[in-house]
Each structure stands twice: as structure tokens, then as C-alpha cells.
N, C-alpha and C. Protein backbone atom coordinates (compact mmCIF):
# COMPACT_ATOMS: atom_id res chain seq x y z
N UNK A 1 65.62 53.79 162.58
CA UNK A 1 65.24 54.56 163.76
C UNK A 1 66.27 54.31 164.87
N UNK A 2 66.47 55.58 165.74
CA UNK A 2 67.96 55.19 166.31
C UNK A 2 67.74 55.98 167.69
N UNK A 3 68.21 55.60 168.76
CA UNK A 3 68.31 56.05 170.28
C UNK A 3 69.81 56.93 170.13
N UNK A 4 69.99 58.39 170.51
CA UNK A 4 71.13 58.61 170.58
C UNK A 4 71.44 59.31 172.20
N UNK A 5 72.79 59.57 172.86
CA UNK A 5 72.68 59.93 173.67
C UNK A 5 73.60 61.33 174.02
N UNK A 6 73.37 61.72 175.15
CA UNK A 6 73.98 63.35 174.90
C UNK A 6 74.57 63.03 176.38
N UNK A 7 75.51 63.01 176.49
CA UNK A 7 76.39 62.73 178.05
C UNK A 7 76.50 64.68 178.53
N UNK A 8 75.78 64.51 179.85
CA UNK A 8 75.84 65.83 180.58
C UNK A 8 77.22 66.03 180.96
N UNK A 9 77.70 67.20 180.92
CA UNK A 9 78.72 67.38 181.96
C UNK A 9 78.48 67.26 183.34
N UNK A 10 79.41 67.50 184.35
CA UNK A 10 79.08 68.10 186.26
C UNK A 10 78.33 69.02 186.31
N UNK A 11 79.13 70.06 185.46
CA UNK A 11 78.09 71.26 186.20
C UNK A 11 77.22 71.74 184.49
N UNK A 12 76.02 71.39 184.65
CA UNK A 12 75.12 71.49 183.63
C UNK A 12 74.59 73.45 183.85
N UNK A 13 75.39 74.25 183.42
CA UNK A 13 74.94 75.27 183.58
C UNK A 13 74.82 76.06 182.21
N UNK A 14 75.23 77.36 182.29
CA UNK A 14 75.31 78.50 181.37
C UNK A 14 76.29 78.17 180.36
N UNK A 15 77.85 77.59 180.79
CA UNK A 15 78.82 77.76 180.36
C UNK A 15 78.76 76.60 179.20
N UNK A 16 77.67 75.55 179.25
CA UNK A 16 77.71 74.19 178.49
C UNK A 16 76.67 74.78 177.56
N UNK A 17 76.41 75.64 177.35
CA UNK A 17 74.82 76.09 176.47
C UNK A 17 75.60 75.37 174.74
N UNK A 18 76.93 76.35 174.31
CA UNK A 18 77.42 76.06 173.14
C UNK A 18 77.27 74.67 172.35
N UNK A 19 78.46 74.08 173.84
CA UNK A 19 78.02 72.82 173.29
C UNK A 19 76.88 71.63 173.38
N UNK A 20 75.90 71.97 174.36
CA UNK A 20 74.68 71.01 174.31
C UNK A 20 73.93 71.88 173.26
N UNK A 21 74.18 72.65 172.77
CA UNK A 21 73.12 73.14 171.97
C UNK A 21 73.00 72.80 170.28
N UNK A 22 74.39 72.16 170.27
CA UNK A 22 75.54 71.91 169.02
C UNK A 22 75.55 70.80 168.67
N UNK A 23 75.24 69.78 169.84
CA UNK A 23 75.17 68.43 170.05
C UNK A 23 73.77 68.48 169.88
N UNK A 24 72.82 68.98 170.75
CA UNK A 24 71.57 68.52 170.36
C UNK A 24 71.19 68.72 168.49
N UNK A 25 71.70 69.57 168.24
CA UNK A 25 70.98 70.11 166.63
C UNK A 25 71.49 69.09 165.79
N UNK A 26 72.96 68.70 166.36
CA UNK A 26 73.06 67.39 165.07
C UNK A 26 72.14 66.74 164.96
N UNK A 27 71.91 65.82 166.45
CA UNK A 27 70.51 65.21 166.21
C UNK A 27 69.07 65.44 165.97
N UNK A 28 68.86 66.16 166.04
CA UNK A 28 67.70 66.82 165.52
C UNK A 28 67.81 67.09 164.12
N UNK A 29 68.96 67.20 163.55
CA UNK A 29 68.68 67.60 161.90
C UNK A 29 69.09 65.61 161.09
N UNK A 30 69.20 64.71 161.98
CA UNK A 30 69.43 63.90 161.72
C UNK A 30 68.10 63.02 161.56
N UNK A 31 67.71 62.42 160.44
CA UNK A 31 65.90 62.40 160.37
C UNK A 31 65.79 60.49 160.71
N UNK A 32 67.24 59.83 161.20
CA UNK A 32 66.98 58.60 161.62
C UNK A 32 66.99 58.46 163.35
N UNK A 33 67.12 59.72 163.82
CA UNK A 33 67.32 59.75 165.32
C UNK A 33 65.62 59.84 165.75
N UNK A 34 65.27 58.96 166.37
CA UNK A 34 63.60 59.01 167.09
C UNK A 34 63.48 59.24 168.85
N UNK A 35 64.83 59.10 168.94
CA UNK A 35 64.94 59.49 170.68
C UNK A 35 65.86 59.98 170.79
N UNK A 36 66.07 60.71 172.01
CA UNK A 36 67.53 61.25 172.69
C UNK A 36 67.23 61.34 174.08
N UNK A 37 68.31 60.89 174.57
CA UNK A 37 68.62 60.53 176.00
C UNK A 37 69.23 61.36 176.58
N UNK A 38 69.34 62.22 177.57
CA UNK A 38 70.10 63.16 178.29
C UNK A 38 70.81 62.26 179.67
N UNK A 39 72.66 61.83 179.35
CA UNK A 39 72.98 61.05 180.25
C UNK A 39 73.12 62.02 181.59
N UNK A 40 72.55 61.70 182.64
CA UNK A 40 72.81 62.74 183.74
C UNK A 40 73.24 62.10 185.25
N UNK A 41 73.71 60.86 184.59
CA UNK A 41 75.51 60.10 185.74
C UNK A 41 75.93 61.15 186.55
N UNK A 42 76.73 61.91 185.46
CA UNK A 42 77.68 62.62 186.56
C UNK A 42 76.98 64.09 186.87
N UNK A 43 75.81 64.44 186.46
CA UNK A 43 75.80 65.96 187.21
C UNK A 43 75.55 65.95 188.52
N UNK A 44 76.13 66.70 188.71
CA UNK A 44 75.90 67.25 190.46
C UNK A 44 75.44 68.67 190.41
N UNK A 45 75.34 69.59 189.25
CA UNK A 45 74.83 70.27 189.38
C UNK A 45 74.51 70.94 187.92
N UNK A 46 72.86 71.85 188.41
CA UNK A 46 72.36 72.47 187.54
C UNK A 46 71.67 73.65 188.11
N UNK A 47 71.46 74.59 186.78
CA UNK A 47 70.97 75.30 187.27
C UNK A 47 69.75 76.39 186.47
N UNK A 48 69.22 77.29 186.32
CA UNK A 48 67.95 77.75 185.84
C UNK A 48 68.20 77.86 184.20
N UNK A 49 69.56 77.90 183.76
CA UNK A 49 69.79 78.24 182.46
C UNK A 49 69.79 76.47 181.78
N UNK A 50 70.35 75.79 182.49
CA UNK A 50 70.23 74.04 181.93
C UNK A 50 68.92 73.72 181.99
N UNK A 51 68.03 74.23 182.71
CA UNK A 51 66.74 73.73 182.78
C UNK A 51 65.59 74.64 181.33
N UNK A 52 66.55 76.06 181.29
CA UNK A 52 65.67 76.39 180.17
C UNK A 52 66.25 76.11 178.90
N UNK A 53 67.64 75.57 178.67
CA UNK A 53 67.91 74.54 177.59
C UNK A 53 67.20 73.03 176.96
N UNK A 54 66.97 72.70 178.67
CA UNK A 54 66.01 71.49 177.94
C UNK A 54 64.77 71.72 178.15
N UNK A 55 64.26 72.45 178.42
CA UNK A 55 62.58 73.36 177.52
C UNK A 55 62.69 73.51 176.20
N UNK A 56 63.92 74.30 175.86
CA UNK A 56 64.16 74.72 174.10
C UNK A 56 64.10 72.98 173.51
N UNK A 57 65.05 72.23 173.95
CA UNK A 57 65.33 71.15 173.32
C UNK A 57 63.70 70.29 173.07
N UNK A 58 62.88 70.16 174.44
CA UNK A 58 62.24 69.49 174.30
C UNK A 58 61.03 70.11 173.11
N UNK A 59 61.22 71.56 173.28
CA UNK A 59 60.19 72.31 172.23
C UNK A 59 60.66 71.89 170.97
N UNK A 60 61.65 71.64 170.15
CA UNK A 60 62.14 71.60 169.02
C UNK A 60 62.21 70.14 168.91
N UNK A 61 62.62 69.09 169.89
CA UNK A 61 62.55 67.76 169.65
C UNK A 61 60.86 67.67 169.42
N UNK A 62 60.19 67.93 169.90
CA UNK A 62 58.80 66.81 170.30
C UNK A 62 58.30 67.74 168.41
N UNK A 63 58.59 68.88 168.08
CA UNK A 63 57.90 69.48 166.74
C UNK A 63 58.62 68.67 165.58
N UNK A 64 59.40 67.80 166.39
CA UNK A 64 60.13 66.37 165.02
C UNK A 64 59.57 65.00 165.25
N UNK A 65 59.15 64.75 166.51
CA UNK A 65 58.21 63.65 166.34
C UNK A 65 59.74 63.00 167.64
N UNK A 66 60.16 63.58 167.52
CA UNK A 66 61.58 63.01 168.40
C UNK A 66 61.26 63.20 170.32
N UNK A 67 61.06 61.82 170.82
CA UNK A 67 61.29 61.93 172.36
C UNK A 67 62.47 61.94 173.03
N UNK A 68 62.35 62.87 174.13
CA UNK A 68 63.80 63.02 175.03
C UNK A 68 63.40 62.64 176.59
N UNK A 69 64.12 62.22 176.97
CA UNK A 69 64.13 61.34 178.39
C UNK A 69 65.57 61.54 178.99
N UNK A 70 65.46 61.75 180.42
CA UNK A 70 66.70 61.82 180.97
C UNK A 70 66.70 60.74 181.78
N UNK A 71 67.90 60.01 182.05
CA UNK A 71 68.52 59.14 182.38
C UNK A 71 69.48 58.76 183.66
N UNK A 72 69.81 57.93 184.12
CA UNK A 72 70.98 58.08 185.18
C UNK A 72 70.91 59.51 186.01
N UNK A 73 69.87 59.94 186.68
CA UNK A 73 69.90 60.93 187.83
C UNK A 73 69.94 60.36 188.76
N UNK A 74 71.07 61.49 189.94
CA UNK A 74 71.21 61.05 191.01
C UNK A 74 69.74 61.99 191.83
N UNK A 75 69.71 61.52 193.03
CA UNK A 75 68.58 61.89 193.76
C UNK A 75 68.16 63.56 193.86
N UNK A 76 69.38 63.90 193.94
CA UNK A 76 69.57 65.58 195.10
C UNK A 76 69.19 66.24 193.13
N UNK A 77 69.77 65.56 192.05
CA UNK A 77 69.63 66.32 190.56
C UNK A 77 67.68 65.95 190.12
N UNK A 78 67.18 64.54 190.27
CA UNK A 78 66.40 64.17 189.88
C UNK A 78 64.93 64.97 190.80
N UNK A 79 65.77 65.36 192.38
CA UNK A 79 64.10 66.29 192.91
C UNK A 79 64.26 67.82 192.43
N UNK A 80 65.40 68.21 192.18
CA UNK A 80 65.19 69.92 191.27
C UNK A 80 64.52 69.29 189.95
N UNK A 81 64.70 68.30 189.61
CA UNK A 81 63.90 68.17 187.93
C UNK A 81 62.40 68.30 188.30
N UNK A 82 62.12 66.85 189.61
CA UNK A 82 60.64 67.19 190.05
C UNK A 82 60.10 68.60 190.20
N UNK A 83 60.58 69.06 190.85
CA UNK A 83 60.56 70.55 191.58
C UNK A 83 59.97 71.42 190.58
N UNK A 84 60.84 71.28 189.60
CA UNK A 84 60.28 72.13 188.30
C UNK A 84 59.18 71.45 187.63
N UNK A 85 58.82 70.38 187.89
CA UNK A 85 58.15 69.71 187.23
C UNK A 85 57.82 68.73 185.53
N UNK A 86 59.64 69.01 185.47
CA UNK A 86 60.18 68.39 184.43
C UNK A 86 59.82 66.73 184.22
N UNK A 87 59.28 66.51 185.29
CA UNK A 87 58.35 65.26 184.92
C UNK A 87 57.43 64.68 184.33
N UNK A 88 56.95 66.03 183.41
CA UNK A 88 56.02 66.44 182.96
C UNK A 88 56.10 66.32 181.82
N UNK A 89 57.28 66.97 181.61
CA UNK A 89 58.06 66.66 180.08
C UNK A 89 58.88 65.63 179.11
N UNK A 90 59.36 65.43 180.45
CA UNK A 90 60.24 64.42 180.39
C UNK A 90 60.37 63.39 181.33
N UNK A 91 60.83 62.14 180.60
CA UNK A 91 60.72 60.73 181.24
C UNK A 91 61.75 60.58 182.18
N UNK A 92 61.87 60.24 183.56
CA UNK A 92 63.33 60.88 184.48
C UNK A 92 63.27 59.68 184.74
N UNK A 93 64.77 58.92 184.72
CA UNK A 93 64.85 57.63 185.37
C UNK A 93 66.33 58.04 185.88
């Protein structure tokens, strides 16, 4: 059983869909991964399309038994997560 992690880019938008979406599925088709971590250090920004990426993610992780938690948010990133109420979903530290 294994913790893996997915390092955000800056700007967590539209243009990153390819590859967080590419990155997430490895792990997800990977049947020793039991968590995934969304590193979110460096974003400074996001926006309505990153937020409905990790809806998809969390819909398809949690139907594997797999938890996702985001990590390393800065303040001004971690109250749009509140805001949406991604606290809900996910574990925000």
C-alpha cells in the first residue's frame, strides 16, 4: 500500500487538464496506490476548470477505495478550496 504524490503546477488551470489527468490515471490504474496527495506549494492560482478536475479525480479515486488530500496550500489557494467547499471532499492541509 503506497502514498503517491501529484506536484501542482502555478497556475492550476485549463491548460494542465492533459497532464494532471495522465498523471492521475497512472495512479489510479495502479492497484498498490491507497492515497494520493495533491502537492499545492507552489499554486498561486486556480481556477473553475482545476476545481472540476479534482471533483472528476475525487469521483473516480474514492470508486477505488483510494483517498486524495491536498497538501501544502497557501492561504489566498486554501480559502477558494473552502469557498467551494472542497473541504468536504477533501482533506486540506
Amino acid at each position: 500500500m503506497s502514498k503517491k504524490i501529484i506536484q501542482i503546477h502555478e497556475r492550476f488551470d485549463f491548460g494542465y487538464y492533459k497532464e494532471f489527468t495522465k498523471e492521475y490515471q497512472l495512479l489510479l490504474a495502479d492497484n498498490s496506490v491507497t492515497e494520493i496527495v495533491l502537492d499545492f506549494r507552489y499554486v498561486g492560482y486556480l481556477d473553475s476548470s482545476a476545481l472540476g478536475m479534482m471533483v472528476l479525480l475525487h469521483k473516480k479515486a474514492k470508486s477505488k477505495n483510494i483517498s486524495v488530500r491536498i497538501s501544502g496550500t497557501k492561504e489566498r489557494t486554501k480559502e477558494i478550496l473552502q469557498i467551494a467547499n472542497f473541504d468536504q471532499l477533501f482533506e486540506i492541509s
